[in-house]
N, C-alpha and C. Protein backbone atom coordinates (compact mmCIF):
# COMPACT_ATOMS: atom_id res chain seq x y z
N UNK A 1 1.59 -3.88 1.00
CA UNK A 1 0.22 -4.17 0.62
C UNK A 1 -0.49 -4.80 1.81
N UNK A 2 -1.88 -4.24 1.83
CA UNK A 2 -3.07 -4.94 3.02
C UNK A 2 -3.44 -5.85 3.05
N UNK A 3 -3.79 -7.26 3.19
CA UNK A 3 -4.72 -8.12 2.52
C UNK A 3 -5.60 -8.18 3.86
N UNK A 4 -7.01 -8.16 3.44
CA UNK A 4 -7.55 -8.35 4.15
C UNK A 4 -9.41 -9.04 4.03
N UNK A 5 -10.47 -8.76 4.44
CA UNK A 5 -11.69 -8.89 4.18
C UNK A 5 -11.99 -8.55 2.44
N UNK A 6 -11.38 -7.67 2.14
CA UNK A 6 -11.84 -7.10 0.54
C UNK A 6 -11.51 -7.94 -0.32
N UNK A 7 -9.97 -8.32 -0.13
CA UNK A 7 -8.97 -9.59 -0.87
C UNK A 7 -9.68 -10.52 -0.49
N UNK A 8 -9.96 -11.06 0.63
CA UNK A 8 -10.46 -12.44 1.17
C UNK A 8 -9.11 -13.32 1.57
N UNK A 9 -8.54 -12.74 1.89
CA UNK A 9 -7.23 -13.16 3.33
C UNK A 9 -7.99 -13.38 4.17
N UNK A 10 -9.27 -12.50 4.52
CA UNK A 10 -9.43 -13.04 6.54
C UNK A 10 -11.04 -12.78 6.08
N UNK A 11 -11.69 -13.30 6.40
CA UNK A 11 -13.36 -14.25 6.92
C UNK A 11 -13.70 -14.84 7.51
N UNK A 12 -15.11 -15.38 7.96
CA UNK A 12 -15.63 -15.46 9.38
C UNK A 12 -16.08 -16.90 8.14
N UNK A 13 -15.42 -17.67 8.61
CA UNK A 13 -16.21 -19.29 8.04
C UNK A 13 -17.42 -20.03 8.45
N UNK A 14 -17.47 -19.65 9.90
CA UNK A 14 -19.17 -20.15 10.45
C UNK A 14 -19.08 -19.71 11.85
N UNK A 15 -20.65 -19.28 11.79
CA UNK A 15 -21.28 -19.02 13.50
C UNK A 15 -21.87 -19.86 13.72
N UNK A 16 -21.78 -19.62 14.65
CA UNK A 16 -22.54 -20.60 15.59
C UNK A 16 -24.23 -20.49 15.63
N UNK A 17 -24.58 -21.89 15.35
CA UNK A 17 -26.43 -21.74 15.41
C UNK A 17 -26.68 -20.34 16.51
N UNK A 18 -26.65 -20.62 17.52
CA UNK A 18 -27.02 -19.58 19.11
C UNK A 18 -26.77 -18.39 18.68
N UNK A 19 -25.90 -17.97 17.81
CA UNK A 19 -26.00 -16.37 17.46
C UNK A 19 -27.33 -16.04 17.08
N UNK A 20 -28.06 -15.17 17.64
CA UNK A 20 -29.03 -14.17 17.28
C UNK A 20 -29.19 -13.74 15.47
N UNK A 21 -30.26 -13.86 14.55
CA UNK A 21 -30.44 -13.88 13.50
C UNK A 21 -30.20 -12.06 13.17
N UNK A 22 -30.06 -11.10 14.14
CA UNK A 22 -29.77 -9.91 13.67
C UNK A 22 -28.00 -9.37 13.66
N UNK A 23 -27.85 -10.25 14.85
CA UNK A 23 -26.26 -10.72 14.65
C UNK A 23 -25.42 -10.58 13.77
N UNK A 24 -25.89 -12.06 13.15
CA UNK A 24 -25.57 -12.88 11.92
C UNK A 24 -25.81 -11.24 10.25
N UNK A 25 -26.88 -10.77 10.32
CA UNK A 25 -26.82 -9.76 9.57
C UNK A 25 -26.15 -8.66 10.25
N UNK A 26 -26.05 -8.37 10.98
CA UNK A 26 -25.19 -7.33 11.50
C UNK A 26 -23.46 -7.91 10.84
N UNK A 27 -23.19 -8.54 11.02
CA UNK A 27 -22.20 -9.24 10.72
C UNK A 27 -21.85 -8.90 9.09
N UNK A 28 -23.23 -9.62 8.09
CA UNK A 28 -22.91 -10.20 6.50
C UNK A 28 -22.93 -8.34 6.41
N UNK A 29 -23.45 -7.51 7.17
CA UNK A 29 -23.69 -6.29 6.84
C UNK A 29 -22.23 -5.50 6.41
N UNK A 30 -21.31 -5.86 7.73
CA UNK A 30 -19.99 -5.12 7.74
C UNK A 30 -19.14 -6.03 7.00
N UNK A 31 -19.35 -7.30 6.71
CA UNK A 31 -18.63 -7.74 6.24
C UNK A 31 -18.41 -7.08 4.54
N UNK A 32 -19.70 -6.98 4.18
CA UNK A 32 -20.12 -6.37 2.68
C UNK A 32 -18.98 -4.95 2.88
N UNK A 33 -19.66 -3.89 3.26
CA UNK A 33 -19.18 -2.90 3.72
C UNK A 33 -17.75 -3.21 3.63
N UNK A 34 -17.00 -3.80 3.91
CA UNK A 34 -15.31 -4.17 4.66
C UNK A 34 -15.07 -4.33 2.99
N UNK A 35 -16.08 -5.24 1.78
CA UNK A 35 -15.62 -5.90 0.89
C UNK A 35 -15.33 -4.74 -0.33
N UNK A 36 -16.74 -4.00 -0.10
CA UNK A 36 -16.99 -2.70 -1.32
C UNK A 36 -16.32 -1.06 -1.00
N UNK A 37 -15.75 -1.43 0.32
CA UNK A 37 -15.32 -0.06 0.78
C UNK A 37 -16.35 1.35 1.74
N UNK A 38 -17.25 0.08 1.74
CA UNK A 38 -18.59 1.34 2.28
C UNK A 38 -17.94 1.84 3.91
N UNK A 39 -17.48 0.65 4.48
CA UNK A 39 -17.48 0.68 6.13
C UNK A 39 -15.69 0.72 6.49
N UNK A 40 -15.17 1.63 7.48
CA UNK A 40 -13.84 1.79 7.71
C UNK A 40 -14.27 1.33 8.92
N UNK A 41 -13.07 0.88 9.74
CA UNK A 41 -12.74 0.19 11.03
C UNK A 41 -12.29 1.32 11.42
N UNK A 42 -11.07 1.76 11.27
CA UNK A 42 -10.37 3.08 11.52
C UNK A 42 -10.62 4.46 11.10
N UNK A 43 -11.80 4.71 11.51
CA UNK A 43 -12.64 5.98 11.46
C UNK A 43 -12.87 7.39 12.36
N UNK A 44 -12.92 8.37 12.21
CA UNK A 44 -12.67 9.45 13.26
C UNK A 44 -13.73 9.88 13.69
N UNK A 45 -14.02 10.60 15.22
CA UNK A 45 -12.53 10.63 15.70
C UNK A 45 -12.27 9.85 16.66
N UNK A 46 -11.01 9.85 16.35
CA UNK A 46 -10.20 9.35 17.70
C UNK A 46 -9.18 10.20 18.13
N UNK A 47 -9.76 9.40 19.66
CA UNK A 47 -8.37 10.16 20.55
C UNK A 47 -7.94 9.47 21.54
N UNK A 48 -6.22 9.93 21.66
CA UNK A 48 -5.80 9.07 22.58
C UNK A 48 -6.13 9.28 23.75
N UNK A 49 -5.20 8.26 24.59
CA UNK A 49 -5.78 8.00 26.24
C UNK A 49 -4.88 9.28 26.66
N UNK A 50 -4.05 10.38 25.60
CA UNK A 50 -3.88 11.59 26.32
C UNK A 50 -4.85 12.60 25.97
N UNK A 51 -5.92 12.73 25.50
CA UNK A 51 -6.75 13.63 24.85
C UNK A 51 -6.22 14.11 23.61
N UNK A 52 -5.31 13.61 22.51
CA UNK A 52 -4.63 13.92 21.80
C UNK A 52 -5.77 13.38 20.39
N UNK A 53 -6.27 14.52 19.56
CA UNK A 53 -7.59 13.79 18.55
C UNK A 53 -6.18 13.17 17.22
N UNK A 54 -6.16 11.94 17.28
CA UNK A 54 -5.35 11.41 16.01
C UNK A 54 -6.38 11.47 14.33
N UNK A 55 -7.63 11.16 14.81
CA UNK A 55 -8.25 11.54 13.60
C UNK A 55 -9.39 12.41 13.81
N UNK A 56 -9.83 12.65 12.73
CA UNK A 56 -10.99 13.84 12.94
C UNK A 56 -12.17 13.25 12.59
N UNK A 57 -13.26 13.67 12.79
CA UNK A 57 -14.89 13.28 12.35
C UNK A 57 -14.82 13.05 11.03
N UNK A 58 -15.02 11.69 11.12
CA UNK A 58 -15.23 10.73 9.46
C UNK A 58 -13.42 10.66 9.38
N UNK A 59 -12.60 11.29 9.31
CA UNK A 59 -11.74 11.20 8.65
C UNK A 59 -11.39 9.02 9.02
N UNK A 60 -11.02 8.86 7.82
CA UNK A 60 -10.42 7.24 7.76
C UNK A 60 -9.16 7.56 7.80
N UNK A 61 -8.34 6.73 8.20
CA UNK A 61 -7.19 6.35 8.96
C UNK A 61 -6.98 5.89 6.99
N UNK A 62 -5.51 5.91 7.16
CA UNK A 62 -4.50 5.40 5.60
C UNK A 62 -3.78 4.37 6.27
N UNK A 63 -3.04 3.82 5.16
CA UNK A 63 -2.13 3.16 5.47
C UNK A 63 -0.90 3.17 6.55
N UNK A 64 -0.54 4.66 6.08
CA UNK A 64 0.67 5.15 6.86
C UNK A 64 0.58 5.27 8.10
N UNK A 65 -1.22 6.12 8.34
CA UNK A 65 -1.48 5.79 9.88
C UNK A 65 -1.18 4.27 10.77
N UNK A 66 -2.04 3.58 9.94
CA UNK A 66 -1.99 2.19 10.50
C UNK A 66 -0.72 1.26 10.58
N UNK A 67 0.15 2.03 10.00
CA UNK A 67 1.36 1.29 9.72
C UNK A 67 2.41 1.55 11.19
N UNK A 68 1.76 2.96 11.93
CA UNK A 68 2.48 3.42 12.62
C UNK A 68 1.40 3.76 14.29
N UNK A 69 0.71 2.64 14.42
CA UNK A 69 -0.04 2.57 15.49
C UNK A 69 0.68 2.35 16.60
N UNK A 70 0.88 3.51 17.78
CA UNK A 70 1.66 3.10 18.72
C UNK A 70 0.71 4.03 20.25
N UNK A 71 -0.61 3.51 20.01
CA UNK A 71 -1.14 4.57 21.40
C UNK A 71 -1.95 3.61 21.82
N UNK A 72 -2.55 4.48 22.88
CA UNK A 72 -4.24 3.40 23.52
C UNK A 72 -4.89 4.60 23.07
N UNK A 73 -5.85 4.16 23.00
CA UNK A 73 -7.33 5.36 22.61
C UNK A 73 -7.50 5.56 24.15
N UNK A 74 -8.67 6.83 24.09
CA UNK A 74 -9.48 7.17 25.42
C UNK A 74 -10.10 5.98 26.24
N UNK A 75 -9.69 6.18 27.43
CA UNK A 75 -10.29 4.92 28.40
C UNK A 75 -9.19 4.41 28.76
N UNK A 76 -8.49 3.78 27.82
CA UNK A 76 -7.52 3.12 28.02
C UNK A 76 -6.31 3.65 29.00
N UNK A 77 -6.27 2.97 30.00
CA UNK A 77 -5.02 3.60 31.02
C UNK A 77 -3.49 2.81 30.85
N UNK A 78 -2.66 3.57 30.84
CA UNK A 78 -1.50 3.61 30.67
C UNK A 78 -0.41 4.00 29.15
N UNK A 79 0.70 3.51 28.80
CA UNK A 79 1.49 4.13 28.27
C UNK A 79 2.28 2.53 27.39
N UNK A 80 1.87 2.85 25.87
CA UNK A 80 2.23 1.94 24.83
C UNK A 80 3.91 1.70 25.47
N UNK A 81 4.07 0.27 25.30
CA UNK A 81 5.93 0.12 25.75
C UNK A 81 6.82 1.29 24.69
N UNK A 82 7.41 1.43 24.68
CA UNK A 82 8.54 1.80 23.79
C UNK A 82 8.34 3.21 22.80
N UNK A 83 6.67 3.64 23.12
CA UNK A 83 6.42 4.95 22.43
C UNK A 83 6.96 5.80 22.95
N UNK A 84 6.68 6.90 22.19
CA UNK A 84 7.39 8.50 22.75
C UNK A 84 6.45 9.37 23.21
């Protein structure tokens, strides 16, 4: 099992005054999103730093994906320790 933003395991307890007021909603925005299911973190596509597409346009990442994260995305130079 996940726990996370939806459960309320992990939240942002306070910003800082100096954050920018669109910020701060940019923020309560994804946070909502994270709570009701609107907004995925792990969203497609992606691809790795070999040109390899792991997800596709829109497709959301599952559990099983995330369970088994072992790359760098594009940009990223070099080679995860111990992957294949």
């Amino acid at each position: 099992m996940w726990w996370g933003v939806k459960e309320g395991a992990i939240d942002i307890v306070s910003i800082a005054e100096d954050v920018p007021a669109d910020t701060k909603a940019k923020i309560d925005e994804i946070k909502a999103g994270l709570k009701d299911g609107s907004f995925a973190i792990w969203k497609g596509p992606l691809v790795d730093n070999a040109g390899k597409t792991l997800l596709k346009k829109d497709e959301v990442a599952d559990d099983k994906f995330l369970s088994g994260v072992n790359f760098y995305v594009k940009g990223v130079e070099g080679k995860v320790p111990g992957a294949k």
